[in-house]
N, C-alpha and C. Protein backbone atom coordinates (compact mmCIF):
# COMPACT_ATOMS: atom_id res chain seq x y z
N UNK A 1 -22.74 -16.23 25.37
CA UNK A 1 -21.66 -16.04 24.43
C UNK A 1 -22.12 -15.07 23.35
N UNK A 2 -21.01 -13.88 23.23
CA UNK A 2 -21.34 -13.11 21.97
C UNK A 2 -21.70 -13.40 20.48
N UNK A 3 -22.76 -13.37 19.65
CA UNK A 3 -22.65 -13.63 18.40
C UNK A 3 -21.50 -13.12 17.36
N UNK A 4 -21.20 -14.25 17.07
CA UNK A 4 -19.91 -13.64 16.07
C UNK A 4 -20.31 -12.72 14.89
N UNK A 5 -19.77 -11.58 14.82
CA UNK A 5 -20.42 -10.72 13.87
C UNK A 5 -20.87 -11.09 11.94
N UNK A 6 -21.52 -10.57 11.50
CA UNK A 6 -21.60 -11.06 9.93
C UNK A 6 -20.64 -10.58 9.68
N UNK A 7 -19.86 -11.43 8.16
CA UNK A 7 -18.98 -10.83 7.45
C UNK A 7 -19.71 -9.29 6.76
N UNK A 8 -18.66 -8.37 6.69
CA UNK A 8 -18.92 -6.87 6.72
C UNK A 8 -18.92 -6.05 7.38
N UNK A 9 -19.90 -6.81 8.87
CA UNK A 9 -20.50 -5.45 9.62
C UNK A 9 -19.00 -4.63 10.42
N UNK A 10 -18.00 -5.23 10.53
CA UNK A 10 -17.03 -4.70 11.10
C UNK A 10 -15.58 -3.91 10.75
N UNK A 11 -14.52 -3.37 10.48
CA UNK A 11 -13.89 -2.84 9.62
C UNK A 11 -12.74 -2.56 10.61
N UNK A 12 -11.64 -2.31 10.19
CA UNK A 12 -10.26 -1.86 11.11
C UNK A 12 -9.91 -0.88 9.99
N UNK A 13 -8.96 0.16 11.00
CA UNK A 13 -8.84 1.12 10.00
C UNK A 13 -7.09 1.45 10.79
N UNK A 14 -6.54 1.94 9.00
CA UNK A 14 -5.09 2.52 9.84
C UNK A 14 -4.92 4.02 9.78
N UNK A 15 -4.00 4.85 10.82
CA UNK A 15 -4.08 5.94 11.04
C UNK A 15 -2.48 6.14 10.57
N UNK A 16 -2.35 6.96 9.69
CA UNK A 16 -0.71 7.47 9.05
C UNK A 16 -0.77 9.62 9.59
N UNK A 17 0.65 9.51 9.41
CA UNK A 17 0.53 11.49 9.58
C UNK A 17 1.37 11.72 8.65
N UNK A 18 0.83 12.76 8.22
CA UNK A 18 1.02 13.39 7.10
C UNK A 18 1.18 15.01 7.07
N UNK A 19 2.39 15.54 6.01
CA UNK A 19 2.33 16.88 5.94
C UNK A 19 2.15 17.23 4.34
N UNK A 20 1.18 18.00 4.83
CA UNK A 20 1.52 18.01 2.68
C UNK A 20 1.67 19.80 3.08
N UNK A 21 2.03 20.31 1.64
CA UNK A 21 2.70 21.53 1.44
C UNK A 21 2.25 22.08 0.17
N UNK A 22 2.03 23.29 0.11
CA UNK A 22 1.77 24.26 -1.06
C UNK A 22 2.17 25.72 -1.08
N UNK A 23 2.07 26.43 -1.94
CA UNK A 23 2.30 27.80 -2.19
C UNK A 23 1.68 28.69 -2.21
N UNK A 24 0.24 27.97 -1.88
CA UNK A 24 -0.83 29.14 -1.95
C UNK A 24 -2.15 29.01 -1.14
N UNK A 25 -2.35 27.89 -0.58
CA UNK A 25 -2.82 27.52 0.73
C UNK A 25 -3.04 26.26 1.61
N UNK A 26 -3.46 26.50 2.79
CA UNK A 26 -3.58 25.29 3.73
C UNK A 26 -4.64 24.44 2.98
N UNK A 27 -5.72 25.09 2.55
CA UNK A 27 -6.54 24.00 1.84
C UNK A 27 -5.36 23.30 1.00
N UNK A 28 -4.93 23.86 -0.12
CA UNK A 28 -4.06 23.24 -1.09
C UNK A 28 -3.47 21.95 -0.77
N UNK A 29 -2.43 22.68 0.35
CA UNK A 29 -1.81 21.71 1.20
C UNK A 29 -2.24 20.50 2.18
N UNK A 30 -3.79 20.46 2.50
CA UNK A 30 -3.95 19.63 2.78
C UNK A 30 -4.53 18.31 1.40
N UNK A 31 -5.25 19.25 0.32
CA UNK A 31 -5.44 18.64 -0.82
C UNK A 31 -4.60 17.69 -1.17
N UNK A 32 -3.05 18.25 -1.24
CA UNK A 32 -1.58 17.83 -2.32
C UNK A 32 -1.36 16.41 -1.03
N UNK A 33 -1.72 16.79 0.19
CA UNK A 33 -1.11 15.88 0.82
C UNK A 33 -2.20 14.25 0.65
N UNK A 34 -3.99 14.65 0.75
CA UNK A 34 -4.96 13.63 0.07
C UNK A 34 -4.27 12.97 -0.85
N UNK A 35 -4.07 13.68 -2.22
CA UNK A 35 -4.19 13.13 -3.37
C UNK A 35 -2.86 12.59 -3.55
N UNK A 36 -1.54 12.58 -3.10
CA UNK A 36 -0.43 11.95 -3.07
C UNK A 36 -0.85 10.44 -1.96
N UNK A 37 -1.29 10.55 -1.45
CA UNK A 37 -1.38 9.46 -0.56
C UNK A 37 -2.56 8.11 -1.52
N UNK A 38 -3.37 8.84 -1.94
CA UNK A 38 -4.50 7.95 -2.55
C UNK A 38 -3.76 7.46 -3.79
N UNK A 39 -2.73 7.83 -4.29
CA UNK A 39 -1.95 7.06 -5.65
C UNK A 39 -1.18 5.71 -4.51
N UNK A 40 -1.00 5.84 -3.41
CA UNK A 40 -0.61 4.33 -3.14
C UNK A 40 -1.75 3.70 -1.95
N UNK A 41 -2.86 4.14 -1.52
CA UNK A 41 -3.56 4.16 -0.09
C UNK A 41 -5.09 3.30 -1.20
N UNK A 42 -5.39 2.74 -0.80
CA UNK A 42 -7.22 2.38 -0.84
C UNK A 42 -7.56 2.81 0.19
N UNK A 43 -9.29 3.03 -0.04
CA UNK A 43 -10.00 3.03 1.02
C UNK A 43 -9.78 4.23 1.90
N UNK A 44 -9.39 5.78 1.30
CA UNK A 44 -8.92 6.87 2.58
C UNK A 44 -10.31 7.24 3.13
N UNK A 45 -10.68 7.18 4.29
CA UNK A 45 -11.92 7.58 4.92
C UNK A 45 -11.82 9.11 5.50
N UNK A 46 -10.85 9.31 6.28
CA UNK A 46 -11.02 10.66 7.35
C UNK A 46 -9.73 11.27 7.19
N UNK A 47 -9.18 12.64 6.73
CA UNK A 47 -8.33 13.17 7.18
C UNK A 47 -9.05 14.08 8.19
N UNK A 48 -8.13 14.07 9.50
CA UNK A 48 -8.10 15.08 10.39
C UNK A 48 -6.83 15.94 10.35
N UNK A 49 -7.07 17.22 10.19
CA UNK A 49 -6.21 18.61 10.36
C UNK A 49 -5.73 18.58 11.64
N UNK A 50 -4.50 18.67 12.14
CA UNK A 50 -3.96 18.51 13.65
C UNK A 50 -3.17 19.95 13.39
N UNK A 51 -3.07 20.61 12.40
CA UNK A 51 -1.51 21.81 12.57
C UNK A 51 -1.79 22.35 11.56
N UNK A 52 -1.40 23.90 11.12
CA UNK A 52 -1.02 24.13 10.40
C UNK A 52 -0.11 25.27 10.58
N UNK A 53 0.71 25.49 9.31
CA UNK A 53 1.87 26.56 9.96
C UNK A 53 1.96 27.07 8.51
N UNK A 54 2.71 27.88 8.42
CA UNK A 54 3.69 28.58 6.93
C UNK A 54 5.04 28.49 7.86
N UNK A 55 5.78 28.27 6.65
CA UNK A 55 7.36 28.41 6.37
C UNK A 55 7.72 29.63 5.62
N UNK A 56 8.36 30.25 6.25
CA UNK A 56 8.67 31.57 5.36
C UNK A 56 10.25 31.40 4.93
N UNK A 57 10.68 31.76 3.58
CA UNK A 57 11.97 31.55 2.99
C UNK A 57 12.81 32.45 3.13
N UNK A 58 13.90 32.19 2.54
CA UNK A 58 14.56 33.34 2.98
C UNK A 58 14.30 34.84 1.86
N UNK A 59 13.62 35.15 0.87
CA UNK A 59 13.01 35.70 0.31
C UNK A 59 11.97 36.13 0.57
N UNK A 60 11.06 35.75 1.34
CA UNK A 60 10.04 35.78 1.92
C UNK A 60 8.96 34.98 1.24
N UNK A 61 9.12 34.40 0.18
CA UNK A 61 8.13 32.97 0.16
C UNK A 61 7.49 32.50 1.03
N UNK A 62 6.13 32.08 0.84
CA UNK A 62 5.44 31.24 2.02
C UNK A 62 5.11 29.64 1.01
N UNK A 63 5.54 29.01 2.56
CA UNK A 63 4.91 27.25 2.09
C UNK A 63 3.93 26.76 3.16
N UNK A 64 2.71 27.19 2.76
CA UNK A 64 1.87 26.87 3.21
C UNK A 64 1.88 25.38 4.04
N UNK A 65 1.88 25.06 4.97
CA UNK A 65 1.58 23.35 5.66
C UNK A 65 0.75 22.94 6.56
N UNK A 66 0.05 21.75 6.16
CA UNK A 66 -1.02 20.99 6.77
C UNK A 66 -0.30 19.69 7.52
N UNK A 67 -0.54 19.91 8.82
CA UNK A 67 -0.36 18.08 9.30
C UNK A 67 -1.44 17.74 9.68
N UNK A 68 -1.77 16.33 8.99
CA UNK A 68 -2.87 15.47 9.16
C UNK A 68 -2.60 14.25 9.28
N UNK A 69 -4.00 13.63 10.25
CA UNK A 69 -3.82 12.23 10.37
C UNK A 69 -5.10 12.28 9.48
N UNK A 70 -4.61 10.52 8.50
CA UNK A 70 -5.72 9.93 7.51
C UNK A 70 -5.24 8.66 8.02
N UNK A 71 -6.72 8.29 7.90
CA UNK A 71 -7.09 6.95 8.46
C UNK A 71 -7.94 6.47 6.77
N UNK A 72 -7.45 5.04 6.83
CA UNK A 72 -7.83 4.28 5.59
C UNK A 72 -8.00 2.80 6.18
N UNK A 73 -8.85 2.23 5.31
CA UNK A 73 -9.37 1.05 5.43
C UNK A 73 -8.15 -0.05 5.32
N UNK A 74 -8.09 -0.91 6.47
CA UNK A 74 -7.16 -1.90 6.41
C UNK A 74 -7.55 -3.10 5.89
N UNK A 75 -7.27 -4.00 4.69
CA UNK A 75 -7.20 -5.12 3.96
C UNK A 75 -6.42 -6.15 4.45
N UNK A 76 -6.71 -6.94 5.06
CA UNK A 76 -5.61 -8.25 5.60
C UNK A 76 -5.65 -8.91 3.61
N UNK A 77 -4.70 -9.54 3.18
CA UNK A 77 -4.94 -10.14 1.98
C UNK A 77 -3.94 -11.47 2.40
């Protein structure tokens, strides 16, 4: 029979996707999309970059965009 693990050694984690957006780059945009998420998220461990694109306006504006998956530490409470 397996030993049941110590409290700690083990962790679950959740995976969300995300686009964040800026005006002046993909870094930015993946930044704006971090730091909006961590005002309601504990525990963000990994964003992974899956996409990125620009949106061009009808002016010719660019909106820079990042899609990412972030994975954060799951809390049963």
């Amino acid at each position: 029979m397996a030993k049941k693990s110590e409290k700690g050694s083990s962790s679950v984690y959740k995976v969300i996707e995300l686009v964040g957006t800026s005006n002046t780059s993909w870094s930015d945009a993946a930044k704006n999309a971090i730091k909006s998420a961590s005002k309601t998220l504990r525990d963000i461990r990994v964003a992974e970059v899956s996409k990125l694109d620009v949106k061009v306006g009808k002016n010719g504006e660019m909106i820079f965009r990042a899609k990412m998956k972030l994975s954060f530490k799951y809390h049963q409470e």
